[in-house]
Protein backbone atom coordinates (compact mmCIF):
# COMPACT_ATOMS: atom_id res chain seq x y z
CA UNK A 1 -63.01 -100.46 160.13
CA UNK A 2 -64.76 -99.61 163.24
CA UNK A 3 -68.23 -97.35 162.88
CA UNK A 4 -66.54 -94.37 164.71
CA UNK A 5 -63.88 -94.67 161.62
CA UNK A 6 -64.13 -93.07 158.54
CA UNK A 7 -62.66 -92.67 154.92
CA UNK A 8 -60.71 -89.63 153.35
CA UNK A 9 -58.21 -89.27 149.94
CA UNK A 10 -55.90 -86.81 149.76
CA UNK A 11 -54.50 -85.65 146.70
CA UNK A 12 -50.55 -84.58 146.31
CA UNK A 13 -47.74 -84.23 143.87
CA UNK A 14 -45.65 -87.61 142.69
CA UNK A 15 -42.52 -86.79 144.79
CA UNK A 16 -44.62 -85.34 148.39
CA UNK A 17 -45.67 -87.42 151.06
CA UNK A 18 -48.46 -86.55 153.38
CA UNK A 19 -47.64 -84.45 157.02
CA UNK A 20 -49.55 -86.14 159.16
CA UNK A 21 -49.93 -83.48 161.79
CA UNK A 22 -50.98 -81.15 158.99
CA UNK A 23 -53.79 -83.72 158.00
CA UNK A 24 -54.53 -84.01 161.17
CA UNK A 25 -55.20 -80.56 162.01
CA UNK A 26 -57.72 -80.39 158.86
CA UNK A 27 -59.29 -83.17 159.46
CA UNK A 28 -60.24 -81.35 163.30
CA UNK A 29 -61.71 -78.25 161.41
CA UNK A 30 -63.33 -80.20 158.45
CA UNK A 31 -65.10 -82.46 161.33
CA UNK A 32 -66.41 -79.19 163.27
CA UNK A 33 -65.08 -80.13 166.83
CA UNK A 34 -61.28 -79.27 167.18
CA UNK A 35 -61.65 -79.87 170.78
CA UNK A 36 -63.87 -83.23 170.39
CA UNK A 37 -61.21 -84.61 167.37
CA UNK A 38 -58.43 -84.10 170.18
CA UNK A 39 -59.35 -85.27 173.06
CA UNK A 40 -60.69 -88.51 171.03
CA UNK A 41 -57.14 -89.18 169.78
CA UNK A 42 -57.59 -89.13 165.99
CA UNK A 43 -55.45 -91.14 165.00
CA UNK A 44 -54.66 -91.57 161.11
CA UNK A 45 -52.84 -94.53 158.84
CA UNK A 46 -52.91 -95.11 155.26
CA UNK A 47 -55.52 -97.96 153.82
CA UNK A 48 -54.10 -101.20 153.46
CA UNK A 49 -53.76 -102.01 149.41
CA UNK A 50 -57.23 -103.93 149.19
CA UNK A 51 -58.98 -101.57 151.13
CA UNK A 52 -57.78 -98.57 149.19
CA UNK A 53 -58.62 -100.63 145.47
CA UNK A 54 -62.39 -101.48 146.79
CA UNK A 55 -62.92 -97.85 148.16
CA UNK A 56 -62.08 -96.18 144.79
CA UNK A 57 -62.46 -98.84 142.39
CA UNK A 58 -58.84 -98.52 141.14
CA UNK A 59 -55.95 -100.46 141.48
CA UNK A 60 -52.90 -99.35 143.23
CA UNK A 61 -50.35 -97.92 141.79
CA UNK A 62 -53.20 -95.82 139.38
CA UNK A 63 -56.07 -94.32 141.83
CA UNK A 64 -56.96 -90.82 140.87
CA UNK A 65 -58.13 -88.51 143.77
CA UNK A 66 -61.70 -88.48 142.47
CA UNK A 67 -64.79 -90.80 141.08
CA UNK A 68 -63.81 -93.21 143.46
CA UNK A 69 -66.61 -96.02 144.20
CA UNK A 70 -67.11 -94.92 147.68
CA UNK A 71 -67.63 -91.08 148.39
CA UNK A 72 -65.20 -89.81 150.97
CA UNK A 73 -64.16 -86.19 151.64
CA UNK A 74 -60.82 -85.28 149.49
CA UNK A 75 -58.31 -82.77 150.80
CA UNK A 76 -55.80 -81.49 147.80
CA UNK A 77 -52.49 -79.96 148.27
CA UNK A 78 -52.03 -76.64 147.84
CA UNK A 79 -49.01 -77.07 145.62
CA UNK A 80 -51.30 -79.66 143.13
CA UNK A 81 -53.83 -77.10 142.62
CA UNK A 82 -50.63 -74.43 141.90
CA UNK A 83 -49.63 -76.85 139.49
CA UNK A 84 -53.41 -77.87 137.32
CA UNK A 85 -51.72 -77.07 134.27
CA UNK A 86 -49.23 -79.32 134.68
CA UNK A 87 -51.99 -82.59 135.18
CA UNK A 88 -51.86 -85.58 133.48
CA UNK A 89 -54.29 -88.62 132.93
CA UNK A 90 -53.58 -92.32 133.82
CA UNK A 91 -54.77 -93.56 130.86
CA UNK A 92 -53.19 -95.00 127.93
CA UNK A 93 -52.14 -91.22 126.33
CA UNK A 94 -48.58 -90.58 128.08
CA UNK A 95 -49.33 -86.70 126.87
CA UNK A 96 -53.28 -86.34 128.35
CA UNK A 97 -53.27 -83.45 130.07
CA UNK A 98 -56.32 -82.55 132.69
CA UNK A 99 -57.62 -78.93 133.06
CA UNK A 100 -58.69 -77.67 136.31
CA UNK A 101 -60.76 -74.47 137.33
């Protein structure tokens, strides 16, 4: 990664993918220079596997959007946080349920 790069996680339900432009247009405000962001050509792509496992200290298939071994920023969906009740762990308990807020 180069030094003008940098690291986020996003957090989303099982069956959503993320909009790219939508990220993209958070990312802008969250870095304070909309105009700056744009004119620089952020440009956005998902971490290869081995990346992603040493940046959060999880293997794929199994990362959880936070205590990750690096600290990054973390931008949640809107329809995860409708849904906290509905959380569930990774762990060995198929039933482990999370509570948020």
């Amino acid at each position: 990664a180069s030094s003008s790069s940098f690291c986020i996680a996003a957090a989303l339900g099982l069956d959503d993918m993320v909009d790219p432009s939508r990220l993209r247009s958070l990312l802008e405000k969250y870095k304070g220079d909309e105009q700056n962001a744009q004119s620089d050509g952020l440009k956005l792509s998902l971490a290869p596997q081995p990346m992603a496992e040493k940046l959060t200290g999880f293997q794929s298939g199994c990362i959880p959007p936070i205590c990750h071994t690096t600290e990054m920023p973390l931008f949640v969906d809107s329809s995860v946080i409708k849904r906290r009740d509905q959380l569930s762990s990774n762990g060995d308990e198929s039933d482990a349920k999370a509570s948020i807020g």
